[in-house]
Protein backbone atom coordinates (compact mmCIF):
# COMPACT_ATOMS: atom_id res chain seq x y z
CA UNK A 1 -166.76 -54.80 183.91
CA UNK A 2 -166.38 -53.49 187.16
CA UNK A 3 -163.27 -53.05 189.65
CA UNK A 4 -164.06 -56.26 191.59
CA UNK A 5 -164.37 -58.36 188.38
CA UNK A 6 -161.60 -56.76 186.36
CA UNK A 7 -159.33 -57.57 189.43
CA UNK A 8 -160.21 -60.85 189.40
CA UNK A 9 -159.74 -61.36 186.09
CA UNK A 10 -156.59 -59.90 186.13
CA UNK A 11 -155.34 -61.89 188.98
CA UNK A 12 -156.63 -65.22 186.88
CA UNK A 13 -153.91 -64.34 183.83
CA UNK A 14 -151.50 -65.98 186.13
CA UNK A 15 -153.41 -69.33 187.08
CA UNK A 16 -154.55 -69.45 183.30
CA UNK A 17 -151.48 -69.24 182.10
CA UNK A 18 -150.49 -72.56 183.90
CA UNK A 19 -153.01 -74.30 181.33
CA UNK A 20 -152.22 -72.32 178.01
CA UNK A 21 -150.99 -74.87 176.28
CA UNK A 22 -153.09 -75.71 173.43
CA UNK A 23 -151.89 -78.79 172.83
CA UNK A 24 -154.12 -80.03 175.68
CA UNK A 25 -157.16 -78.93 173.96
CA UNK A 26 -158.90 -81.55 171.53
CA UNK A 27 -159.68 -80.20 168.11
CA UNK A 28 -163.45 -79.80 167.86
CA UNK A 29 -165.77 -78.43 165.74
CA UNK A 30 -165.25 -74.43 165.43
CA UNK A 31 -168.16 -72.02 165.49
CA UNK A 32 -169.84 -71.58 162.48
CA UNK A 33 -171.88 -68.44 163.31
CA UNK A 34 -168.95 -66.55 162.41
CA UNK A 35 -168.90 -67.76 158.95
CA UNK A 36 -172.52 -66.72 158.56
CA UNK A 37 -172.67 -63.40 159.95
CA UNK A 38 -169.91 -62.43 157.40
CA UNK A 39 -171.26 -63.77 154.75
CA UNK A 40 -174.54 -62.01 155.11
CA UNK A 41 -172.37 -59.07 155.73
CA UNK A 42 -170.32 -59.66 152.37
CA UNK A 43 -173.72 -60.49 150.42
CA UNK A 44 -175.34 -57.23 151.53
CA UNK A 45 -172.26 -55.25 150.20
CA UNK A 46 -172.53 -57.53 146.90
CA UNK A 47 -176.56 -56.51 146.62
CA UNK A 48 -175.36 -52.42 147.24
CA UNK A 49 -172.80 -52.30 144.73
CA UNK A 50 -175.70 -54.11 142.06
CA UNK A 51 -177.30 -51.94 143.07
CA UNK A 52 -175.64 -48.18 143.02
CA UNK A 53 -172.58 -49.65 140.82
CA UNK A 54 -174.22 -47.99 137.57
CA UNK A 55 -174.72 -44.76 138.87
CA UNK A 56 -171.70 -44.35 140.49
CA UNK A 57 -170.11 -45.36 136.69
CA UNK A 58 -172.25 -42.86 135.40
CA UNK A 59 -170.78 -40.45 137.78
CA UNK A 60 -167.12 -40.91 137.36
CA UNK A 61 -167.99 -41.04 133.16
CA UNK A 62 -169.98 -37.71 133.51
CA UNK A 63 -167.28 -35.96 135.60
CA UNK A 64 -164.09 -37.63 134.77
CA UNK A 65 -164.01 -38.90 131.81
CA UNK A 66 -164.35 -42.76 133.01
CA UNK A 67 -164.84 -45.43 130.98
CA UNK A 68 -166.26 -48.04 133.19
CA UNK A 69 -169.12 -50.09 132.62
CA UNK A 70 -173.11 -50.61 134.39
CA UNK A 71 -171.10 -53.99 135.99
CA UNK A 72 -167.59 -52.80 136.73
CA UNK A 73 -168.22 -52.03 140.54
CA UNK A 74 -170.34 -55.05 141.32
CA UNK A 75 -168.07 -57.23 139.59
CA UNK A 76 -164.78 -55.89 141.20
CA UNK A 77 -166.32 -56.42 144.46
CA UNK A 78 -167.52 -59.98 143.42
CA UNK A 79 -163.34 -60.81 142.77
CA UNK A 80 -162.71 -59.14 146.21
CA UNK A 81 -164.93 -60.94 147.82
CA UNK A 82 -163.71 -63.99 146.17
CA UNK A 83 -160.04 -63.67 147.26
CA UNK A 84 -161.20 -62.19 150.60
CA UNK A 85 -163.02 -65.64 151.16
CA UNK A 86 -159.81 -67.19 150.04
CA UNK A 87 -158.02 -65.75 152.92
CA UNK A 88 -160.51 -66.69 154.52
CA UNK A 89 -159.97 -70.15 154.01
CA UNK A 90 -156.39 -69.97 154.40
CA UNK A 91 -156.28 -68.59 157.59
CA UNK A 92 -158.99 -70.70 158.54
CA UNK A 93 -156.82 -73.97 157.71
CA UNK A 94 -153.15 -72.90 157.90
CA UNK A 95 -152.17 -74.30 161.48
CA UNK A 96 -152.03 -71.30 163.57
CA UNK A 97 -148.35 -71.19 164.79
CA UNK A 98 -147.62 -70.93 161.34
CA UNK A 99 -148.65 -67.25 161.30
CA UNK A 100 -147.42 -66.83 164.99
CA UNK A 101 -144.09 -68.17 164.27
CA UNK A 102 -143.65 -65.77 161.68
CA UNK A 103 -145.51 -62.98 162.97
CA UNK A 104 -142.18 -60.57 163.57
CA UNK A 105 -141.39 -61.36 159.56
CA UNK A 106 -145.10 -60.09 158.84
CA UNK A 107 -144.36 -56.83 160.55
CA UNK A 108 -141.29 -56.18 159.04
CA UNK A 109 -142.67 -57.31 155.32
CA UNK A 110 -146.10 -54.64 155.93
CA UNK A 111 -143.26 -51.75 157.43
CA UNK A 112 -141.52 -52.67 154.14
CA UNK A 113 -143.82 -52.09 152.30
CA UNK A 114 -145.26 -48.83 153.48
CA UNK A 115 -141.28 -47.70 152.81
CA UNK A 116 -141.92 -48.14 149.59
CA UNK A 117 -144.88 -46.59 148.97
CA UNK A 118 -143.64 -43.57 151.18
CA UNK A 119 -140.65 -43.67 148.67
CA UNK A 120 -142.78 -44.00 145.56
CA UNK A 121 -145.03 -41.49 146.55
CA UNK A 122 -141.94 -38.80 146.97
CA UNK A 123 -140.74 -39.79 143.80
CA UNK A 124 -144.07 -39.50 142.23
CA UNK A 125 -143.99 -43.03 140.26
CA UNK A 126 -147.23 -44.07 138.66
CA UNK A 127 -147.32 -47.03 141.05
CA UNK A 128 -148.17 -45.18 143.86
CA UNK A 129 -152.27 -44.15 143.65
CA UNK A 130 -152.65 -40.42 144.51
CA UNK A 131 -156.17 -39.53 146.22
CA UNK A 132 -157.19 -35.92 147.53
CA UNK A 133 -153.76 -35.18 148.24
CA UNK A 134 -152.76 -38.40 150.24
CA UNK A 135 -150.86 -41.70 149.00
CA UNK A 136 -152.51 -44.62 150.27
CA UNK A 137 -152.83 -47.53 147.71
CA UNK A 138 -150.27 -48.97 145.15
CA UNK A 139 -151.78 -49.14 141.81
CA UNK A 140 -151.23 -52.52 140.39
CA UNK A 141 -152.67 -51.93 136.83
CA UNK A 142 -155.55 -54.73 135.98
CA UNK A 143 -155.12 -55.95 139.54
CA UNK A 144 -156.50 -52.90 141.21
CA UNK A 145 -154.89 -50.92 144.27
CA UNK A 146 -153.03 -52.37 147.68
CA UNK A 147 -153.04 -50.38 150.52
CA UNK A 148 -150.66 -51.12 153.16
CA UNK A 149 -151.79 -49.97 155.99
CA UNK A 150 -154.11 -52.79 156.06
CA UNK A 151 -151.57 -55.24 155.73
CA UNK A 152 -149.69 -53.64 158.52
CA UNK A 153 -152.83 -53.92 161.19
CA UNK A 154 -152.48 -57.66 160.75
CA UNK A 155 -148.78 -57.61 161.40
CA UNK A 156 -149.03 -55.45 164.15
CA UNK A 157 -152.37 -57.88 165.61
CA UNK A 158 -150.02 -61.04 165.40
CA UNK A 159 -147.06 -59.75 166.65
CA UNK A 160 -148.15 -58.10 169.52
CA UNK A 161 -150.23 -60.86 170.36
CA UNK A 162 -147.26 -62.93 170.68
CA UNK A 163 -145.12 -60.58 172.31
CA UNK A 164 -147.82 -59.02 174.87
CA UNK A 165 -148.46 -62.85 175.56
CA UNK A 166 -145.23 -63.53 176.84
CA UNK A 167 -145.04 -60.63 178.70
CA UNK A 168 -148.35 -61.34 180.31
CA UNK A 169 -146.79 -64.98 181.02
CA UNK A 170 -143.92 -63.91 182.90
CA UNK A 171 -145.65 -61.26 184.68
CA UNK A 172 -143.73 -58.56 183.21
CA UNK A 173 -147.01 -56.78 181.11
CA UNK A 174 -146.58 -53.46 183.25
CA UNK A 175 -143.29 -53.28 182.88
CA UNK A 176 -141.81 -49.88 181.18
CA UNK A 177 -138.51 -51.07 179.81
CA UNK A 178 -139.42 -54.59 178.76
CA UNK A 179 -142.99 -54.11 177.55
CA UNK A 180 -144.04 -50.93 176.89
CA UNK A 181 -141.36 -49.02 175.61
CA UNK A 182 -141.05 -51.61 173.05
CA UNK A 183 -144.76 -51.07 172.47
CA UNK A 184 -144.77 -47.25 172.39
CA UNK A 185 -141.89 -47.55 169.57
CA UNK A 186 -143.86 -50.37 167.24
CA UNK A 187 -147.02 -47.90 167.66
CA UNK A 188 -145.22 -44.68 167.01
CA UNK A 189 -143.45 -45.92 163.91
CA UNK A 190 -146.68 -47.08 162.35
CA UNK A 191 -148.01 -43.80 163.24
CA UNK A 192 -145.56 -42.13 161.39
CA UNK A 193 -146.14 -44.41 158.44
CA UNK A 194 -149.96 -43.97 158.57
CA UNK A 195 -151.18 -41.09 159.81
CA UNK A 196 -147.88 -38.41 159.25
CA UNK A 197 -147.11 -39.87 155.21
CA UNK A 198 -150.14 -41.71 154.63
CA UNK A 199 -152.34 -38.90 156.17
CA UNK A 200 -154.82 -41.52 157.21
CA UNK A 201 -155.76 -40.37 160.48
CA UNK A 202 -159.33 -42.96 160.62
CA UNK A 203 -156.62 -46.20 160.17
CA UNK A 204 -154.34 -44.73 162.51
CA UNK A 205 -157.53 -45.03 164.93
CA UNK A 206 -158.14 -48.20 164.41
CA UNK A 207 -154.65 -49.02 164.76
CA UNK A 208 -154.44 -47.76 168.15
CA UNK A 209 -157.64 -49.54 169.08
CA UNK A 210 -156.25 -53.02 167.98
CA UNK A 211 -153.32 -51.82 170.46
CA UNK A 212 -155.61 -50.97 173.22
CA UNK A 213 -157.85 -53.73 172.91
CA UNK A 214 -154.58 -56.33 173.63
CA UNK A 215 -153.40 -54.03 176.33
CA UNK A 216 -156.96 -54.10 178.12
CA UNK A 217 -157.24 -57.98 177.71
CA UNK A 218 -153.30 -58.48 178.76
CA UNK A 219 -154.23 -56.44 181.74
CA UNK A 220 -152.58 -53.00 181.91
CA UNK A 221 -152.41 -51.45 185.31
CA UNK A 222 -155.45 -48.43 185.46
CA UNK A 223 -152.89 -45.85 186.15
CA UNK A 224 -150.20 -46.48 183.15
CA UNK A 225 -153.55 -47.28 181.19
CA UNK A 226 -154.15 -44.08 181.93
CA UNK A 227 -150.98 -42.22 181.17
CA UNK A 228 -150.78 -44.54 177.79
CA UNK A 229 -154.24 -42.76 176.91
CA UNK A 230 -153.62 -39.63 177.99
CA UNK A 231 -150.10 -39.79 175.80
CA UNK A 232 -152.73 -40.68 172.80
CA UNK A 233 -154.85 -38.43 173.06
CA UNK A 234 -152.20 -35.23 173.58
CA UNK A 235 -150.42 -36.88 170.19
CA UNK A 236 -153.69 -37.26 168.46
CA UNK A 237 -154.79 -33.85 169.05
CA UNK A 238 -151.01 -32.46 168.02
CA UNK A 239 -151.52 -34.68 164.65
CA UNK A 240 -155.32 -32.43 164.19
CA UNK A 241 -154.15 -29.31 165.29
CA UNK A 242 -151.11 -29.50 162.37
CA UNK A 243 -152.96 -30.48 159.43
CA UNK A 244 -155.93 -28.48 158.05
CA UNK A 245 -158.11 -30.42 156.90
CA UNK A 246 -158.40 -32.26 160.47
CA UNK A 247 -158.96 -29.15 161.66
CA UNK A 248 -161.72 -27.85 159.07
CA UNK A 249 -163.33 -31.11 159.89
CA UNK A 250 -163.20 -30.61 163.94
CA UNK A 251 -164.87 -26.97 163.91
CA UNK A 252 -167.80 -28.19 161.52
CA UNK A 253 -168.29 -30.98 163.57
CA UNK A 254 -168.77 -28.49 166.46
CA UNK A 255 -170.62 -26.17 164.32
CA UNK A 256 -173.52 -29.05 164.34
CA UNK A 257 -176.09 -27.92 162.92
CA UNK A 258 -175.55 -25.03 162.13
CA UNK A 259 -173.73 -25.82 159.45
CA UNK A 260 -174.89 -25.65 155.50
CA UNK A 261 -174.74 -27.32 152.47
CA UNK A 262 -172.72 -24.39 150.73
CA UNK A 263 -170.10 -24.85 153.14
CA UNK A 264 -167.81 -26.97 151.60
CA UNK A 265 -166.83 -28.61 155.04
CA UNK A 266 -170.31 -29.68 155.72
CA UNK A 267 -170.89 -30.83 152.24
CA UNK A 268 -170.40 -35.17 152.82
CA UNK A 269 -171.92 -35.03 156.34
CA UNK A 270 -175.28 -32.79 155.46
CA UNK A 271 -175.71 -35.25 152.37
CA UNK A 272 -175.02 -38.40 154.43
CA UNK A 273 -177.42 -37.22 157.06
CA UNK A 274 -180.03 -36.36 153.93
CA UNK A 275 -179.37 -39.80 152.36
CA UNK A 276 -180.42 -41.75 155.98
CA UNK A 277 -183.13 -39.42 156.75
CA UNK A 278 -184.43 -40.07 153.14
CA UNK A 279 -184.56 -44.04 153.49
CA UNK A 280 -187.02 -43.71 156.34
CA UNK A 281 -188.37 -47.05 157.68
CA UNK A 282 -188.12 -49.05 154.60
CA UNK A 283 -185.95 -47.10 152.05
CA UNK A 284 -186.47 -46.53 148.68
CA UNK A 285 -185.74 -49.55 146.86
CA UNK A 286 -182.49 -50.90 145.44
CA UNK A 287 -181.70 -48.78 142.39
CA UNK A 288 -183.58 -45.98 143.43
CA UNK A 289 -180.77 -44.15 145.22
CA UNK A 290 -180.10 -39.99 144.55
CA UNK A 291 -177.55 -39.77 146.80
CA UNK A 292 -175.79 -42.12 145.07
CA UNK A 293 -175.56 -40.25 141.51
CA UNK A 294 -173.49 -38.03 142.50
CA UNK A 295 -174.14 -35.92 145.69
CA UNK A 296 -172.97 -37.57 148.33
CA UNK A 297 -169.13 -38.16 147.84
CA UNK A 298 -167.36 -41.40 148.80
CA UNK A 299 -170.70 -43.76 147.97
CA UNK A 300 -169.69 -46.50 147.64
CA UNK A 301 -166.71 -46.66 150.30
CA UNK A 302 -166.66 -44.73 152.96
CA UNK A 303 -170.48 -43.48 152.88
CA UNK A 304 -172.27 -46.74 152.60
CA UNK A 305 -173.69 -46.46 155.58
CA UNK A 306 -175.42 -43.99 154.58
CA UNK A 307 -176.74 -45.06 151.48
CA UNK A 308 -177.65 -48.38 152.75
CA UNK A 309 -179.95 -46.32 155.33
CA UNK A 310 -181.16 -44.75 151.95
CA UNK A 311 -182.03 -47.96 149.92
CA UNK A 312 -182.82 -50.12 153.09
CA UNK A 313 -184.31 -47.46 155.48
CA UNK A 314 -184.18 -47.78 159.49
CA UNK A 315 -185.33 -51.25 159.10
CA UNK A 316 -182.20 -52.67 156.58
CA UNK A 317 -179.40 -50.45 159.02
CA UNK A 318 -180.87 -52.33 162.46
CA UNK A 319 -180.55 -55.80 160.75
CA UNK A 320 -177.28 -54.63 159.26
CA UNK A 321 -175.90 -53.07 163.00
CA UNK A 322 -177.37 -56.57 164.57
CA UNK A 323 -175.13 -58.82 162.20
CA UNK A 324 -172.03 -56.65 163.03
CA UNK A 325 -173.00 -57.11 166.67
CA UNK A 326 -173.66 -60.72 166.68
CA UNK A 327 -170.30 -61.16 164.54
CA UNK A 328 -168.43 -58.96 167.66
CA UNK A 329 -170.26 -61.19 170.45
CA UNK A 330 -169.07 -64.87 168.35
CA UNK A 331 -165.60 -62.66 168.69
CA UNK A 332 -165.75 -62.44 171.83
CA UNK A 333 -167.25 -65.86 172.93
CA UNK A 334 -164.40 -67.69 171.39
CA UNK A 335 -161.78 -65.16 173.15
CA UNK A 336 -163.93 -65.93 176.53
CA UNK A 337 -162.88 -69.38 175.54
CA UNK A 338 -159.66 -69.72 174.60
CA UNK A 339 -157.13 -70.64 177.83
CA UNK A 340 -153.36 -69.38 175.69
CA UNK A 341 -153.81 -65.64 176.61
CA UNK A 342 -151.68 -65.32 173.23
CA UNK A 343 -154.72 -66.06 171.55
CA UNK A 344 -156.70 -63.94 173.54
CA UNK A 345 -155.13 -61.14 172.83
CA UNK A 346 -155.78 -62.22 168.95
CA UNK A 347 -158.95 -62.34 169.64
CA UNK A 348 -159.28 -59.19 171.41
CA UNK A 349 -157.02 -57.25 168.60
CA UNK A 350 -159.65 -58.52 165.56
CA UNK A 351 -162.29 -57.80 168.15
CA UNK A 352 -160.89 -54.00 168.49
CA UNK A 353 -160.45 -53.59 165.18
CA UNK A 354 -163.64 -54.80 163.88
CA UNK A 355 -165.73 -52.79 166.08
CA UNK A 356 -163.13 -49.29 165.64
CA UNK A 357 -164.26 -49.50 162.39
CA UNK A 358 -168.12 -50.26 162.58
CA UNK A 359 -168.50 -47.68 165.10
CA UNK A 360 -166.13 -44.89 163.75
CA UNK A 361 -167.87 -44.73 160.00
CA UNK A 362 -171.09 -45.21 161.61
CA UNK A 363 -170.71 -42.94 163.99
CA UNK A 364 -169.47 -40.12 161.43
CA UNK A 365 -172.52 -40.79 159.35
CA UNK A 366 -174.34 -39.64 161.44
CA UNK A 367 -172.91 -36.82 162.59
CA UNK A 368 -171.68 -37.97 166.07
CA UNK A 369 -168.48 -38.23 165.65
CA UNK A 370 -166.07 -35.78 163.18
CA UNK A 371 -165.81 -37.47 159.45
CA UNK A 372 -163.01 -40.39 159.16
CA UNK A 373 -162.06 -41.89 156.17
CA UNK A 374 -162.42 -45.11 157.38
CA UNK A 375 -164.28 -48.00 155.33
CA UNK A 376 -167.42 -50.03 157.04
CA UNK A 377 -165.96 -53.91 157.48
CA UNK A 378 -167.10 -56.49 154.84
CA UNK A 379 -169.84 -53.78 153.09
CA UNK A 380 -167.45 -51.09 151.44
CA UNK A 381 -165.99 -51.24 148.10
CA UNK A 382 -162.40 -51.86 148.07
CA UNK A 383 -160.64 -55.08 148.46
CA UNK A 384 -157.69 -54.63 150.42
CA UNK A 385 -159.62 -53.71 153.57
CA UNK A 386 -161.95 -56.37 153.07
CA UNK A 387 -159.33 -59.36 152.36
CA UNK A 388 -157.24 -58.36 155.76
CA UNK A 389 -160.45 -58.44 158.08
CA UNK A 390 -161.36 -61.53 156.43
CA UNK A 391 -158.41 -63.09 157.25
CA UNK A 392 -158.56 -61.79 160.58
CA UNK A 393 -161.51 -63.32 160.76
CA UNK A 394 -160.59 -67.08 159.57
CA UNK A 395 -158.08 -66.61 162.36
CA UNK A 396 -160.41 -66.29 164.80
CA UNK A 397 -162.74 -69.26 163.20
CA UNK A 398 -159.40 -71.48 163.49
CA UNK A 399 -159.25 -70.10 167.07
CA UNK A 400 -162.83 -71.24 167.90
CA UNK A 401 -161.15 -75.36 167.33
CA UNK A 402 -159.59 -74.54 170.57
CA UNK A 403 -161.98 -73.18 173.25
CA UNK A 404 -162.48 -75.06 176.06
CA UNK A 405 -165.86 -75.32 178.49
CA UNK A 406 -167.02 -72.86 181.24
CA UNK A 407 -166.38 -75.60 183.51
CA UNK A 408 -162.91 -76.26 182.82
CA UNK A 409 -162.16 -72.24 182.63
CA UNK A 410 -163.75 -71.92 186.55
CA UNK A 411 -161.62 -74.91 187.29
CA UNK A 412 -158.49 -73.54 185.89
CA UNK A 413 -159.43 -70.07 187.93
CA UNK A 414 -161.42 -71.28 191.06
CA UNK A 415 -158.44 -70.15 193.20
CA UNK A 416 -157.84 -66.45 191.78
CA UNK A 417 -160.82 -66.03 189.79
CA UNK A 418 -164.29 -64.54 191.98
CA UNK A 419 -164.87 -61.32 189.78
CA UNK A 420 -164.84 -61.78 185.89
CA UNK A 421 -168.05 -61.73 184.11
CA UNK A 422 -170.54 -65.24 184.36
CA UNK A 423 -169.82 -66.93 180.87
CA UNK A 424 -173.18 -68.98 179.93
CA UNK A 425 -173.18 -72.58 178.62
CA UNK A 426 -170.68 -72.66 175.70
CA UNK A 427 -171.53 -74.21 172.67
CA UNK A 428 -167.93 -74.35 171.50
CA UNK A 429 -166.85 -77.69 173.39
CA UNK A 430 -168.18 -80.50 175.27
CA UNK A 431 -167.02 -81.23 178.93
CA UNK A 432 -165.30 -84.47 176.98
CA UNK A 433 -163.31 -82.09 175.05
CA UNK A 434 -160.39 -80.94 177.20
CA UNK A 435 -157.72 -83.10 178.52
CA UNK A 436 -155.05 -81.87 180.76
CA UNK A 437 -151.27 -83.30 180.10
């Protein structure tokens, strides 16, 4: 977007917001793409774990002393994908203001939460899930793990929605003591939670990105956007430079590479780089996976990618980075769309943390960026992760009921509005469906 258009965007927030009322909006019928590109998302990660589930059993049995069974990673993620699509539903259907409304209780309930587990982890109690030296997931027995921090990125989407919203609506969204302090304090104590106790630097990210997405969309002045981001990035680099194992994984990123198999550091990114390079154009077949038994850590979670390039080859990861992209664009269609800048902002948060995520573990696969621990959206195994996008997700779906025509956006604008990007044709509403109080 360039300075012209992002200043006349900016100076539309004010028109717009004399037409945010959503009540004024018919109901109509909400975009369905949405619902399709996830489920061919959530099928694909159904088909991988069929498909490398056995071996990574045999792997954990071999080396651990596991128990678990040929089907016990393909039908875990079948449950999780069950209740994900429950959430689905339920934020699909569950009248919006009902999760604004109570977006400040959200918060409070996921910073709760992540008190306990801090708590629990200090104590050492079984119910907290220790993992390579971090404490990320409650273990709930039969019912699997919970981790937090995912239920926190949803409270922290719908309350700053609601709060930047206002903000923007009384003109007050650059202002230090009103807006941004407040925002600086929400974001540093779920820093603290997340990447300080839950050493999950990759989250944090993401976090940060949901943040910055809002702040973009609720339009942040350039030069406190640019003090905000400098702030980040001097706090980010403080959080690397103190812990080791950031660091270890900084320098062999740098080393490139140069780097070897036998070092230890280089180990997951040489093998993830091995298991791509090995799929070619057309991969090797479901089943036939090596990286998967064993020498690439992480398989199934945070190195699918990878072994999707593997079984799929260059062919399956384009079609896979395509539906991700189309799902982003519906994203950001029905945020185009919407005329209650509160919902924009929802729509830009899921839209920031959808993509944070796609591109981060992509982008660590293959070597550009350092290695996150951070899962890829709708394809990893773990259900947690996958249940809080998806409901971030229905929200959005609900959202698309309310979008209103190109026409009737340039009308609300005409006087403010000469720079923001040309919107095509919607297919979200007819002219017929907006009426003005």
């Amino acid at each position: 977007m360039s300075a012209n258009r992002r200043q006349g965007y900016l100076n539309s927030l004010s028109k717009e917001a004399q037409y945010n009322d959503i009540n004024s909006v018919r109901r109509h019928r909400p975009d369905y793409l949405i619902v399709l590109y996830m489920g061919l998302l959530m099928l694909l990660g159904l088909i991988i774990m069929y498909a490398i589930g056995p071996q990574r059993a045999n792997v954990l049995n071999n080396a651990y002393g596991g128990h678990y069974g040929d089907a016990y990673f393909f039908l875990k993620q079948a449950v999780s994908l069950v209740i994900a699509l429950v959430a689905f539903g339920a934020m699909a259907f569950l009248p919006y203001k009902s999760v604004t409304k109570n977006a400040s209780k959200i918060l409070v309930v996921a910073l709760g939460v992540c008190v306990l587990l801090a708590i629990a982890g200090w104590a050492h109690l079984g119910i907290a899930q220790q993992s390579l030296g971090a404490t990320r997931w409650f273990n709930l027995g039969p019912l699997g793990s919970l981790q937090p921090s995912e239920l926190l990125k949803f409270g922290i989407l719908v309350f700053i929605a609601g709060f930047l919203g206002n903000k923007v609506r009384q003109g007050k969204v650059n202002n230090v003591q009103e807006t941004l302090i407040p925002l600086a304090i929400i974001t540093a104590i779920s820093m603290l939670f997340i990447i300080v106790i839950q050493k999950d630097l990759g989250t944090g990210i993401s976090l940060v990105c949901i943040i910055a997405s809002m702040l973009y969309i609720g339009g942040i002045n350039k030069r406190i956007g640019g003090i905000v981001l400098l702030t980040i990035a001097v706090a980010g680099l403080i959080l690397i430079v103190s812990a080791p194992h950031r660091m270890d994984r900084i320098l062999t990123y740098f080393h490139g590479d140069n780097t070897s198999l036998s070092d230890p550091n280089s180990y997951h990114i040489e093998h993830a780089k091995i298991a791509i390079g090995t799929g070619g154009l057309f991969g090797v077949g479901i089943g036939n996976s090596v990286q998967a038994t064993g020498y690439l850590p992480e398989a199934i979670n945070d190195s699918v990618f990878a072994i999707m390039g593997e079984t799929f080859g260059f062919v399956g990861l384009f079609v896979i980075l395509a539906l991700f992209t189309a799902l982003l664009s519906r994203i950001l269609k029905v945020m185009d769309h919407l005329i209650d800048i509160r919902l924009k902002l929802i729509a830009a948060g899921v839209f920031g943390w959808l993509a944070a995520h796609v591109i981060l573990n992509v982008a660590s696969m293959i070597g550009i960026f350092p290695l996150t621990g951070i899962t890829l959206p709708l394809l990893s195994f773990g259900g947690t992760s996958m249940l809080f996008i998806a409901a971030a997700l229905g929200l959005v779906f609900q959202l698309s009921r309310y979008t209103v025509h190109s026409s009737k956006l340039k009308e609300a604008n005409d006087e403010n509005f000469s720079g923001r990007r040309r919107l095509g044709r919607t297919r979200y509403s007819s002219r017929s469906g907006f009426t003005r109080n």
